[in-house]
Protein backbone atom coordinates (compact mmCIF):
# COMPACT_ATOMS: atom_id res chain seq x y z
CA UNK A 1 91.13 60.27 93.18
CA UNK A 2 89.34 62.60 90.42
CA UNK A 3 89.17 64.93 92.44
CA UNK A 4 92.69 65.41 93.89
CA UNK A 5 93.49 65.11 90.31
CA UNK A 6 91.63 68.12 88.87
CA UNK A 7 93.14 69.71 92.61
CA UNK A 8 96.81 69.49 90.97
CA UNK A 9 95.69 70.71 87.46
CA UNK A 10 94.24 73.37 88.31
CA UNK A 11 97.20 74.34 90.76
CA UNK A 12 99.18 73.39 87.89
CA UNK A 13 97.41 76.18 85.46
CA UNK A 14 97.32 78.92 88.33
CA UNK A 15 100.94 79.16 88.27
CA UNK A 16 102.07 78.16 84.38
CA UNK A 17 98.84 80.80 83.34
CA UNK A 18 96.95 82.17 85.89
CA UNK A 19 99.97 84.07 88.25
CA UNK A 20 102.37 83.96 85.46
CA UNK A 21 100.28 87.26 85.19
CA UNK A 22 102.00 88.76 88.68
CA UNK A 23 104.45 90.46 87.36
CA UNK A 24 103.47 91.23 83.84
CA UNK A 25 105.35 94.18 82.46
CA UNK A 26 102.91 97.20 82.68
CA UNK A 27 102.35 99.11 79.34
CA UNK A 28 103.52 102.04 81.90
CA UNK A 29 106.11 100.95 83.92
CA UNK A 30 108.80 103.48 82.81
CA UNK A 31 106.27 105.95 84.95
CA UNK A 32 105.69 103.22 88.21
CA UNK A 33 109.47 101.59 88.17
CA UNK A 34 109.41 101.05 91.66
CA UNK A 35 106.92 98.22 90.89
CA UNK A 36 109.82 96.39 89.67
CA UNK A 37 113.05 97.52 91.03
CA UNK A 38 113.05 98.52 94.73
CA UNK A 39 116.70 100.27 93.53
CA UNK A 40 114.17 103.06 92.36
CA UNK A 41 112.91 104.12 95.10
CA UNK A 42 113.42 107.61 96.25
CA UNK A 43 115.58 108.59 92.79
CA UNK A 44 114.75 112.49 93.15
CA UNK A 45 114.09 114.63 95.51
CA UNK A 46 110.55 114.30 96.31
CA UNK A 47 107.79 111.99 98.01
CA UNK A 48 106.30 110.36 94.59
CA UNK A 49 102.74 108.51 94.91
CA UNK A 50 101.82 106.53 92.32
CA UNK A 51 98.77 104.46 91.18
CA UNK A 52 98.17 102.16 88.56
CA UNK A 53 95.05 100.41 87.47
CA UNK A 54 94.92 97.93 84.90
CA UNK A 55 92.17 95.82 82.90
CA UNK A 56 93.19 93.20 80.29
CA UNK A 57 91.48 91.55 77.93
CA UNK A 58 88.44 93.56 78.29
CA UNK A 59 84.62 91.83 77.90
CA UNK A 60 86.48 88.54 78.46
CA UNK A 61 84.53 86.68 81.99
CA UNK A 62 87.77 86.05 84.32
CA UNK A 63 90.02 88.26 83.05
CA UNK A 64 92.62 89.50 84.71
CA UNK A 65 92.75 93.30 86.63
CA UNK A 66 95.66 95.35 88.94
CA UNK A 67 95.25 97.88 91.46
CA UNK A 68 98.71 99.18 92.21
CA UNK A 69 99.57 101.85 94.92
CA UNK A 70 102.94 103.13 95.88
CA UNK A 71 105.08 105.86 97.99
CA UNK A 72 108.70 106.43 98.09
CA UNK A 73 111.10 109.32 98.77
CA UNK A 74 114.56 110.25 100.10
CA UNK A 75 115.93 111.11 103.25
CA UNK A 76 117.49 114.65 103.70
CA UNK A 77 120.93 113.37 103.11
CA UNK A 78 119.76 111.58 99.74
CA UNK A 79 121.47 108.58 100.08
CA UNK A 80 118.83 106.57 101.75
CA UNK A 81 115.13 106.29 100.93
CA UNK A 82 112.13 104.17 101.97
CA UNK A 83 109.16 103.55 100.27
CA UNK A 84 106.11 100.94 100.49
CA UNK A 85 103.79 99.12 97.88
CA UNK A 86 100.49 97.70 97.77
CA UNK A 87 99.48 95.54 95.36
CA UNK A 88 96.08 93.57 94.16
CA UNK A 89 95.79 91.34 91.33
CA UNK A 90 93.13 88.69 90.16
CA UNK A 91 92.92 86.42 87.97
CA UNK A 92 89.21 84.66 87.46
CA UNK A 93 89.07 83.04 91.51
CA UNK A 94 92.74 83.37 92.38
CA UNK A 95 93.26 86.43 93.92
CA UNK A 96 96.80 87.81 95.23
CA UNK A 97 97.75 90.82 97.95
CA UNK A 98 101.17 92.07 97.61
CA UNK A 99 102.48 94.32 100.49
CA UNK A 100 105.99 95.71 100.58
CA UNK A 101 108.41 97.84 102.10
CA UNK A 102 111.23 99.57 99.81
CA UNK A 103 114.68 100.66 101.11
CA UNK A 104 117.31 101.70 98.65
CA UNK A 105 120.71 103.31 99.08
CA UNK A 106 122.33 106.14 96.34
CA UNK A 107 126.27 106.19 95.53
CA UNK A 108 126.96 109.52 93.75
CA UNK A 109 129.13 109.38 90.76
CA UNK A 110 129.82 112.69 88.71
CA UNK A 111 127.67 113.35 86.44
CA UNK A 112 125.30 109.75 87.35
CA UNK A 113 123.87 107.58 90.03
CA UNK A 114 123.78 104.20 91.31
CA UNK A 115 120.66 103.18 93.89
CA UNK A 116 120.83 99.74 95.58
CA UNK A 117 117.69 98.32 96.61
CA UNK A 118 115.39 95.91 99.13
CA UNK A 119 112.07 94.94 99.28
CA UNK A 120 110.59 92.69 101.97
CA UNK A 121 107.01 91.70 102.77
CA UNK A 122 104.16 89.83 102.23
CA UNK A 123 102.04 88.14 99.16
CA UNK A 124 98.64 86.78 100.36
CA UNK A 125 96.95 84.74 97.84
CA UNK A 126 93.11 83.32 98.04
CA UNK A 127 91.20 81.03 96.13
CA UNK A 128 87.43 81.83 96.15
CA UNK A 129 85.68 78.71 94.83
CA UNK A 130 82.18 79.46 95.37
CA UNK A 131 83.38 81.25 91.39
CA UNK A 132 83.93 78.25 89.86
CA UNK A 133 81.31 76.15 88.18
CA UNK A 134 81.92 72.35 87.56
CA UNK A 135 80.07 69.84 87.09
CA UNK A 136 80.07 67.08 90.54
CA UNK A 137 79.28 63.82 90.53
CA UNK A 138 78.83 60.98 93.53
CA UNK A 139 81.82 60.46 95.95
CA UNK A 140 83.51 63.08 93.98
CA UNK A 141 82.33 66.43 95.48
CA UNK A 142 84.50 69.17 93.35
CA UNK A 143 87.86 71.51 94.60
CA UNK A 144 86.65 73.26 97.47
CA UNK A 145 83.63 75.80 98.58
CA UNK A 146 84.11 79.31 100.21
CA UNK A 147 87.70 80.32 100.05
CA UNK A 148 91.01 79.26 100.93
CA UNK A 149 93.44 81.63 101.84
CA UNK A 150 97.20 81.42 102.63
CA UNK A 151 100.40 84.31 103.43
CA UNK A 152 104.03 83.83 102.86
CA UNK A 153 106.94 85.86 103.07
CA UNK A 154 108.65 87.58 99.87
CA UNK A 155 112.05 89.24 99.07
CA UNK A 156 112.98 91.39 96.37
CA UNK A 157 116.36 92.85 95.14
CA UNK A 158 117.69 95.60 92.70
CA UNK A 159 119.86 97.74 91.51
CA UNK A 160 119.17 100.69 89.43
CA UNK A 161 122.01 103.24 87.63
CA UNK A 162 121.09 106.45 86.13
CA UNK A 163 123.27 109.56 84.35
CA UNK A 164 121.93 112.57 82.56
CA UNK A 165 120.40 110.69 79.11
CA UNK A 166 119.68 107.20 80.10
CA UNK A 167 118.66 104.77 82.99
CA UNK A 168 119.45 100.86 82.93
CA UNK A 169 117.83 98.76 85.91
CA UNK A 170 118.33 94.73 86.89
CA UNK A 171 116.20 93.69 89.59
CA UNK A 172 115.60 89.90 91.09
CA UNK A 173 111.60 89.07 92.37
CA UNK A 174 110.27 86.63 94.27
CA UNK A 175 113.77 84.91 95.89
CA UNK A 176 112.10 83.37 98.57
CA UNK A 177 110.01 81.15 96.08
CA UNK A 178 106.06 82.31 97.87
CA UNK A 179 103.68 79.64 97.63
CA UNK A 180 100.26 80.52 96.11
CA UNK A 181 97.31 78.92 97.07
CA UNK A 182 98.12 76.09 98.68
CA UNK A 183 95.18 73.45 99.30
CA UNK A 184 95.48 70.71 102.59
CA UNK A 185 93.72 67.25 102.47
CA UNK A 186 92.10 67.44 106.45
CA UNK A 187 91.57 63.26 106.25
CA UNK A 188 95.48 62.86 104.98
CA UNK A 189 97.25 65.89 105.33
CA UNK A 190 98.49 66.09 102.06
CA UNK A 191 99.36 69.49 100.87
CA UNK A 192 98.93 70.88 97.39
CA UNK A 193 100.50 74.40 96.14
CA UNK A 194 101.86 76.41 93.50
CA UNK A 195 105.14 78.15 94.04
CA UNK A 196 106.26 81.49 92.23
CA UNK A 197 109.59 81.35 90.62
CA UNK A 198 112.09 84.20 90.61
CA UNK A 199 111.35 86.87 88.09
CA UNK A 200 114.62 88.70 86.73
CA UNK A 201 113.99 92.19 84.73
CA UNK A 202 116.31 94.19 82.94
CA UNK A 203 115.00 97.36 82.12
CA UNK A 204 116.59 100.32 80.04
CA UNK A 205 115.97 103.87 78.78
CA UNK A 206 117.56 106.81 76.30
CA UNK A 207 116.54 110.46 76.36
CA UNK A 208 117.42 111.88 72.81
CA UNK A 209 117.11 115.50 72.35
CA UNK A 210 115.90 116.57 69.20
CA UNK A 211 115.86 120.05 69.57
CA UNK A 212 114.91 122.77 72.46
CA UNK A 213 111.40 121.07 72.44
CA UNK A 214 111.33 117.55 71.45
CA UNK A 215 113.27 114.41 72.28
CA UNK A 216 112.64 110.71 71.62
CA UNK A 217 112.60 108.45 74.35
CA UNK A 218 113.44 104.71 73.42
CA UNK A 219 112.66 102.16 76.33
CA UNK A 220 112.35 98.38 77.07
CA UNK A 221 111.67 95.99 79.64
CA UNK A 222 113.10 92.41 79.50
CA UNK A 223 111.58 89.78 82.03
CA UNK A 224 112.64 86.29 82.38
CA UNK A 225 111.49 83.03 84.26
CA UNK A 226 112.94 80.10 84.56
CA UNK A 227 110.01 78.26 83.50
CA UNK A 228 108.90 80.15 80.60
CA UNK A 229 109.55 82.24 77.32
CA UNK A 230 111.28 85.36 77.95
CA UNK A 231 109.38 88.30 76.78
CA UNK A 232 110.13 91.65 76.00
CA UNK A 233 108.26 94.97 76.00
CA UNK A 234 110.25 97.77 73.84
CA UNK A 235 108.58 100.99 72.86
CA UNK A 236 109.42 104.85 72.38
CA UNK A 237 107.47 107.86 73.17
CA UNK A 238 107.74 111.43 71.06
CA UNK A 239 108.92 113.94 73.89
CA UNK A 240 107.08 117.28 73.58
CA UNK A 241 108.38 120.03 76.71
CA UNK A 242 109.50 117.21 78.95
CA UNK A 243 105.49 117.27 79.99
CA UNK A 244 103.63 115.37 77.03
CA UNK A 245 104.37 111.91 75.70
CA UNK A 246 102.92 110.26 73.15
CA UNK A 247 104.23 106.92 72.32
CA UNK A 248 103.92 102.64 71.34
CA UNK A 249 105.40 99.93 72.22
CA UNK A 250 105.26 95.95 71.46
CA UNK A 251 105.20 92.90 73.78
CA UNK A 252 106.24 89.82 72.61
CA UNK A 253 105.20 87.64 74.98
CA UNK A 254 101.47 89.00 74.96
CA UNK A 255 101.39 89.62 71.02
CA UNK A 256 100.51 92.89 72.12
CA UNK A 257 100.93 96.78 70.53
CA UNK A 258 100.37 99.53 73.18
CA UNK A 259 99.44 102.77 72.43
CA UNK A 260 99.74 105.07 74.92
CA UNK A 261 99.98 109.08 76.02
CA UNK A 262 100.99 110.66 79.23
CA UNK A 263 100.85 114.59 80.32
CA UNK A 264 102.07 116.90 83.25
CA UNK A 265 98.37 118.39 84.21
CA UNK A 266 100.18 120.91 87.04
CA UNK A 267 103.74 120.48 88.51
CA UNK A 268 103.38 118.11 90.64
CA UNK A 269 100.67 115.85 88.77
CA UNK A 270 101.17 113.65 85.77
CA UNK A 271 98.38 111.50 84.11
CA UNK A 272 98.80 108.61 81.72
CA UNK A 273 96.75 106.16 79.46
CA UNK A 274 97.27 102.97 77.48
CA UNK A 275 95.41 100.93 75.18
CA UNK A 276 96.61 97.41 74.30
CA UNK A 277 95.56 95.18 70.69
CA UNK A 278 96.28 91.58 70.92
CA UNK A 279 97.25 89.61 67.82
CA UNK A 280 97.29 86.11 69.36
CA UNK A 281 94.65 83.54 69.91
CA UNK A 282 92.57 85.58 71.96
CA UNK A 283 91.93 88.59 69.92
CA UNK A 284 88.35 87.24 68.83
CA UNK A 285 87.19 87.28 72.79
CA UNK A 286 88.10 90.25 74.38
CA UNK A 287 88.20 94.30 73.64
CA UNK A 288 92.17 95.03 74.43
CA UNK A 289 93.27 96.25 77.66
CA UNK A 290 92.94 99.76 79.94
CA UNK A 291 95.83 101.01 82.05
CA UNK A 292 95.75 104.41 84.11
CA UNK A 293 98.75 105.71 85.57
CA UNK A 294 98.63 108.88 87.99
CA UNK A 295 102.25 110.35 89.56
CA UNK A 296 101.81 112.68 92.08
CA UNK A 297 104.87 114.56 93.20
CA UNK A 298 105.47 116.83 96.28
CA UNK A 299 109.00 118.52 96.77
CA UNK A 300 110.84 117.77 99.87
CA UNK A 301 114.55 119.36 101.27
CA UNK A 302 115.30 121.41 98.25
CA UNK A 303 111.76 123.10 97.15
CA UNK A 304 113.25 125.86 95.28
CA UNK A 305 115.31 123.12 92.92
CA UNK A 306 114.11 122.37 89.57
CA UNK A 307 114.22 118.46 88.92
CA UNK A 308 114.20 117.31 85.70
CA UNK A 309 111.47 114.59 85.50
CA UNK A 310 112.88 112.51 82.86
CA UNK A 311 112.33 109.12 83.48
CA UNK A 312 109.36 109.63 86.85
């Protein structure tokens, strides 16, 4: 009985602490939007490849890393676009493999857009025990050894509007309700899992123009779940050219302060780092958290337009 117990705890803490990391608002995710609103995808006129890698709560054993990787871009008529994501995150043992594919469609107002999205695919979540050290007893021989592995199907929704000086984004995640990790009895056939809960993220943006070289942009991301606090992750970033960006923001639900800097190296290539500091319980154990974004953008149908890159 112990040890079906400490089966449903720890189930228990994978998905109240553990994967309530999938889905964490990036420090950069006003660069990688796609990540979070399929309604993105394909917003200019060019294929745009994107990569993020991120490492929280650095020097701490366990903590949690991301590897994202992303494509998306228009059709000739620019109305439709597809577009495809790869995802890995980990967490200590649990380990979960995202793989999507993004279509969105673009209704053309005047001066603005508005880009209705899908995503569909697959989340693939293991459990590698052999990481875990605990202390076993007789007749009570622990969780599990090797790894447990298990795939279900995901679906994703959004809708994303932008004009000339701002952007504003809702998007729904996780609507099928994926299970994560789930663990099977062989003598009873019981069946224990965790379950992801739709996340819902409102996201918004402001270009201000200060003068022919410098504009402020103010930005936030607001993500809710049913099950926990709702945190928020508002910044702005000093404008320099439309190609450097220096900026902060603050997330609540981390008790974090970012500080981060992006640049246009050529045309087509944009490279961005963050640092996060932690004010909450964990500040003592761990070194703050890394995040590198790199955008990588190759014209398409109209090579000889100039797109301006405000919010990519």
């Amino acid at each position: 009985m112990k040890k079906y117990t400490l089966i449903i705890a720890f189930l228990a803490i994978a998905t109240t602490t553990g994967f309530a990391q999938l889905g964490t608002p990036l420090a950069q995710y006003s660069g990688n939007q796609v990540i979070y609103n399929p309604g993105y995808s394909g917003i200019y006129d060019l294929l745009a490849l994107n990569l993020s890698i991120r490492k929280t709560w650095v020097g701490l054993p366990g903590s949690p890393s991301l590897i994202s990787a992303n494509g998306h871009a228009p059709f000739k008529n620019q109305r439709n676009s597809l577009g495809f994501i790869f995802q890995r995150e980990q967490w200590g043992p649990l380990f979960g493999n995202f793989c999507y594919a993004n279509y969105a469609h673009k209704i053309y107002f005047k001066n603005s857009l508005l880009s209705l999205g899908v995503q569909a695919g697959f989340i693939n979540s293991v459990t590698d025990w052999d990481m875990i050290d605990y202390v076993t007893h007789e007749n009570d021989p622990g969780l599990g050894e090797g790894r447990t592995s298990n795939t279900s199907f995901d679906l994703n929704v959004g809708v994303y509007y932008q004009a000339a000086m701002f952007y504003l984004g809702l998007s729904a995640k996780h609507l099928t309700h994926p299970k994560f990790h789930s663990l099977r009895d062989s003598a009873t056939g019981v069946e224990w899992y965790s379950q992801k809960r739709m996340n819902t993220f409102l996201t918004a943006g402001f270009h201000f123009k200060i003068d022919d070289d410098w504009a402020l942009h103010p930005e936030a991301l607001i993500r809710y779940v049913y099950t926990e606090p709702m945190s928020v992750t508002a910044g702005v970033h000093a404008v320099y050219q439309n190609r450097f960006f220096l900026g902060t923001s603050l997330h609540t639900g981390q008790r974090a302060v970012s500080f981060s800097a992006r640049a246009f190296l050529t045309e087509q290539l944009r490279l961005a780092y963050s640092y996060d500091v932690y004010f909450g319980k964990l500040r003592s154990f761990q070194k703050g958290s890394h995040e590198i974004l790199i955008n990588y953008h190759i014209p398409l149908w109209d090579k000889k337009k100039t797109v301006t890159l405000l919010w990519l």
